[in-house]
Protein backbone atom coordinates (compact mmCIF):
# COMPACT_ATOMS: atom_id res chain seq x y z
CA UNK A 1 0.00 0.00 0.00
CA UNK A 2 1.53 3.44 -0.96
CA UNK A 3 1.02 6.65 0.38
CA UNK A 4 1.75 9.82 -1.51
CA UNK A 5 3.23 12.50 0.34
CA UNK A 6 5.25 15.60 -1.62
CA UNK A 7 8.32 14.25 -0.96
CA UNK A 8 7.23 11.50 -3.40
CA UNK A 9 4.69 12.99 -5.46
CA UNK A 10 6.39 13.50 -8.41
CA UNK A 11 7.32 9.89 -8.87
CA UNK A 12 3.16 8.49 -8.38
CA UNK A 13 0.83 8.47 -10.93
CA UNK A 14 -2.55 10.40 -9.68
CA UNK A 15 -5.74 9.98 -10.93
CA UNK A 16 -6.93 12.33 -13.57
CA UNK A 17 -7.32 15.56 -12.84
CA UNK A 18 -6.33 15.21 -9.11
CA UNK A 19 -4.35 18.19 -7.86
CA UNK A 20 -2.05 19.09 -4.91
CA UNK A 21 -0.77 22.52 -4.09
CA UNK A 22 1.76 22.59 -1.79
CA UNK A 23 1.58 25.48 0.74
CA UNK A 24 3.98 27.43 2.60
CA UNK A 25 4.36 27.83 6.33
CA UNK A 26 5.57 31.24 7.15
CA UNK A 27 6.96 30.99 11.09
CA UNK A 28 8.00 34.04 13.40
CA UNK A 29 8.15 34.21 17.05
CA UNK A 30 4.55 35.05 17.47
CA UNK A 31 3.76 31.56 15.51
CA UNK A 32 2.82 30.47 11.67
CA UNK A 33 0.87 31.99 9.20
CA UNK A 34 -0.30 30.19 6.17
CA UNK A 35 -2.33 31.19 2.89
CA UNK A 36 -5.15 28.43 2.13
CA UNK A 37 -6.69 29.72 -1.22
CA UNK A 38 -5.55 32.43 -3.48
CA UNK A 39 -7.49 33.22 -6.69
CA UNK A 40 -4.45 33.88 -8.70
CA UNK A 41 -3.48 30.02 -7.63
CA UNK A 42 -4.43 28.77 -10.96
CA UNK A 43 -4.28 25.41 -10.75
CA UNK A 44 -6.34 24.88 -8.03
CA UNK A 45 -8.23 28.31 -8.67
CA UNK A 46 -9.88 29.48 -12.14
CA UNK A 47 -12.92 29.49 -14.48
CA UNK A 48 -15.34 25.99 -13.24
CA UNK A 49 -13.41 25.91 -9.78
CA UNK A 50 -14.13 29.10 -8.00
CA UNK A 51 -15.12 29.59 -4.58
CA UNK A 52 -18.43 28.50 -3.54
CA UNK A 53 -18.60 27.51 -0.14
CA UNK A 54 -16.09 26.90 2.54
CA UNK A 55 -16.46 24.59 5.66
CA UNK A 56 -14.30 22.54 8.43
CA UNK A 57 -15.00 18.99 10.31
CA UNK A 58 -13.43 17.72 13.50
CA UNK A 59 -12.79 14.35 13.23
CA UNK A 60 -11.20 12.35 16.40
CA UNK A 61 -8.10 9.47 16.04
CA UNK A 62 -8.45 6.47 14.72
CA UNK A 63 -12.22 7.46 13.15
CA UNK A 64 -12.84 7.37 9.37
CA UNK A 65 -15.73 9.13 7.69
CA UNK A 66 -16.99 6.80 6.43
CA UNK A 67 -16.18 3.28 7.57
CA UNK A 68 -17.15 1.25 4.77
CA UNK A 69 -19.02 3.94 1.90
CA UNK A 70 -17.32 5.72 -0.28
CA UNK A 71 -18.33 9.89 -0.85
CA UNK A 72 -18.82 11.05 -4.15
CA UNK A 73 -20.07 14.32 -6.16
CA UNK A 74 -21.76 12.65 -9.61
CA UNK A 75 -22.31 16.00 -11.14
CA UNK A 76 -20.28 18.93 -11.02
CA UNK A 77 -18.43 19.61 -7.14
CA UNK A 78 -15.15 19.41 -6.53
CA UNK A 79 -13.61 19.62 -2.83
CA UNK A 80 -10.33 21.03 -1.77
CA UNK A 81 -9.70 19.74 1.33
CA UNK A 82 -6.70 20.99 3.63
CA UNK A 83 -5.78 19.72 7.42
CA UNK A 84 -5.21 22.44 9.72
CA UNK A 85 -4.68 20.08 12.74
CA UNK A 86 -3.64 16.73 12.67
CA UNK A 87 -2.87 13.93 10.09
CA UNK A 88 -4.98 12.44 7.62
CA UNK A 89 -5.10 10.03 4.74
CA UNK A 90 -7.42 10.90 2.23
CA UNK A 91 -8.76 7.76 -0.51
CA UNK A 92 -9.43 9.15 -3.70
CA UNK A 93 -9.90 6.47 -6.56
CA UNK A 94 -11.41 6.93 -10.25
CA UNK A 95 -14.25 4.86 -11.32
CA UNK A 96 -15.07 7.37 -13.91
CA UNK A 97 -16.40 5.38 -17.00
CA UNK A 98 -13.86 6.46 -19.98
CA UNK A 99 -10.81 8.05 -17.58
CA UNK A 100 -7.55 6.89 -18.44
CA UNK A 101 -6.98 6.64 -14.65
CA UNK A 102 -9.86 4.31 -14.17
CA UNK A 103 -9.02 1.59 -11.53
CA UNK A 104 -6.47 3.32 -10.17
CA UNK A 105 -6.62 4.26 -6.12
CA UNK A 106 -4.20 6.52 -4.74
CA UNK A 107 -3.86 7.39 -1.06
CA UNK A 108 -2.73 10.46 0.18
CA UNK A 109 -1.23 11.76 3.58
CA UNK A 110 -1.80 14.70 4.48
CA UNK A 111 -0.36 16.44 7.83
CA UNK A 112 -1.02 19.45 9.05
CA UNK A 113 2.50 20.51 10.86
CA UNK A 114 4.67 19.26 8.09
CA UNK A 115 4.49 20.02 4.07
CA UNK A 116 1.17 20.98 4.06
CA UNK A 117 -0.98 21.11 1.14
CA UNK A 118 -4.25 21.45 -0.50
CA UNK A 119 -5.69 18.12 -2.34
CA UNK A 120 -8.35 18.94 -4.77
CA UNK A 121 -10.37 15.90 -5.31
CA UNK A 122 -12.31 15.77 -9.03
CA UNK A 123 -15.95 14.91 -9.32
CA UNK A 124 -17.07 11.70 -9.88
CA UNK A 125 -14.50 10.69 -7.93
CA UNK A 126 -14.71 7.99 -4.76
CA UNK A 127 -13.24 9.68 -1.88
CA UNK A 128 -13.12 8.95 1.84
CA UNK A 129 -10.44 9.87 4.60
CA UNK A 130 -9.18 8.44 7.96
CA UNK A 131 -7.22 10.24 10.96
CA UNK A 132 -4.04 8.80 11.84
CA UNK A 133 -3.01 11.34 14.02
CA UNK A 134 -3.66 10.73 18.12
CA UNK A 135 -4.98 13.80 18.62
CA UNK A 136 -8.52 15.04 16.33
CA UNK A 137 -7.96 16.30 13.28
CA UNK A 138 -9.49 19.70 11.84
CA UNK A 139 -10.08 19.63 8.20
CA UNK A 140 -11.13 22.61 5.88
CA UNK A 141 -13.40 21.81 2.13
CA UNK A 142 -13.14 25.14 -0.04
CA UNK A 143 -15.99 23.48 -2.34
CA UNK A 144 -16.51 24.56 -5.60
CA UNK A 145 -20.22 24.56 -5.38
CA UNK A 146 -23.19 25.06 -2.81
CA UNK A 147 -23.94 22.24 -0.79
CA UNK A 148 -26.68 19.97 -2.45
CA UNK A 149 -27.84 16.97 -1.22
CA UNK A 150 -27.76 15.63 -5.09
CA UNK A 151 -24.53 16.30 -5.00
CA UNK A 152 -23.79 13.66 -2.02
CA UNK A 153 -23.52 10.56 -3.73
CA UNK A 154 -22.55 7.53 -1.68
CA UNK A 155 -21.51 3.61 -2.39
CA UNK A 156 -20.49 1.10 -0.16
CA UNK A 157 -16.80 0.24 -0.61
CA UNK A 158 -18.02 -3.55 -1.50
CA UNK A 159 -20.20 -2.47 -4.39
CA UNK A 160 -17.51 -0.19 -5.83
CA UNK A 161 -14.94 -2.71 -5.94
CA UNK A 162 -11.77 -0.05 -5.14
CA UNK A 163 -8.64 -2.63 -5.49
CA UNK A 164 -5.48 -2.09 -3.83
CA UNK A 165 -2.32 -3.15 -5.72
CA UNK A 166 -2.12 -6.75 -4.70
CA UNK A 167 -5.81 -7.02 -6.16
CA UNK A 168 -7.49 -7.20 -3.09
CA UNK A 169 -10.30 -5.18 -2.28
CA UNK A 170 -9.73 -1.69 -0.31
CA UNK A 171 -10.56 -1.23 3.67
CA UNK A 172 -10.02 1.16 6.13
CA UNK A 173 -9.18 -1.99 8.40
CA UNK A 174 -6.56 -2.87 5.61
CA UNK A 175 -4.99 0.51 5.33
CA UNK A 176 -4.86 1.03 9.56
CA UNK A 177 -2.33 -2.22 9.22
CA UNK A 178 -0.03 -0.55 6.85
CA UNK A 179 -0.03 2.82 7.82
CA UNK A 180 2.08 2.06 10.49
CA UNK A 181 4.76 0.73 8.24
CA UNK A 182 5.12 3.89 5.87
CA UNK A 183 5.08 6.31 9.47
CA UNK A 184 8.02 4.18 10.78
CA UNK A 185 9.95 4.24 7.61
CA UNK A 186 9.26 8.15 6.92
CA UNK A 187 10.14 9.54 10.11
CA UNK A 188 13.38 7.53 10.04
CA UNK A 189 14.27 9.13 7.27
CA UNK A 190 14.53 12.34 9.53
């Protein structure tokens, strides 16, 4: 199972039209200040991806929203999401009928003290997330549209058939047994 961090982002293939903006923390003595969404960020930013709505969720350790179903938008919402406390990983995998990243899952990690970043998950897109940090984590959605309840699409993770790698189908319960692994092996590499 492989996580994608920026230290290794530009060696994974992402799903089409999947997007991460790295942002900067600026420190003083006072503490950090960092910029979340600029409109001249055009990648992230621009013409079908402006501003819309913006909203956080506190999430405590261990929890994943959800469990076993998968979120989608089927229409036309994207989210940017962005952890402002803790550490997360995010599921985002393409079912999309006609993407030439259909099939493909990839699993980000996203940490809110260290290389921060804003993930902006395309619609139609299956996408879930877990905290792996012990304490809660906070994270922000600058959606590009209005909440609408037609645009909450859900699907258990059995019916979409999401496959990890080694062809077996993907689980919270799987990824909490690996995660582990990739923390140990990226923090000794500091």
């Amino acid at each position: 199972m492989d996580f994608i961090t920026l230290s290794n982002l530009s060696s994974t293939k992402l799903i089409k039209d999947t997007l991460v903006h790295p942002l900067k923390i600026n420190r003083d003595a006072s503490g950090i200040l960092v910029e979340t969404l600029r409109k001249d960020w055009k990648n992230i930013y621009g013409p079908g991806r402006e501003f819309a709505m913006q909203y956080y969720s506190v999430t405590d350790s261990g929890v994943a929203r959800d469990e076993d179903v998968w979120h989608y938008h089927p229409t036309v919402q994207e989210d940017r999401f962005l952890v402002v406390q803790g550490e997360i990983i995010v599921a985002v995998a393409d079912k999309r009928e006609g993407s030439s990243t259909n099939g493909l899952l990839n699993l980000f990690y996203m940490q809110a003290d260290k290389d921060p970043y804003i993930l902006l998950v395309p619609k139609k897109t299956l996408h879930t997330f877990m905290v792996v940090s012990k304490k809660p984590a906070i994270i922000l959605n600058y959606a590009t549209k209005l909440y609408n309840p037609a645009e909450e699409g859900r699907i258990p993770f059995e019916e979409a058939g999401v496959k990890l790698a080694d062809e077996e189908l993907f689980t919270w319960e799987k990824a909490r047994r690996e995660f582990p692994k990739f923390y140990s092996s990226i923090n000794a590499q500091h």
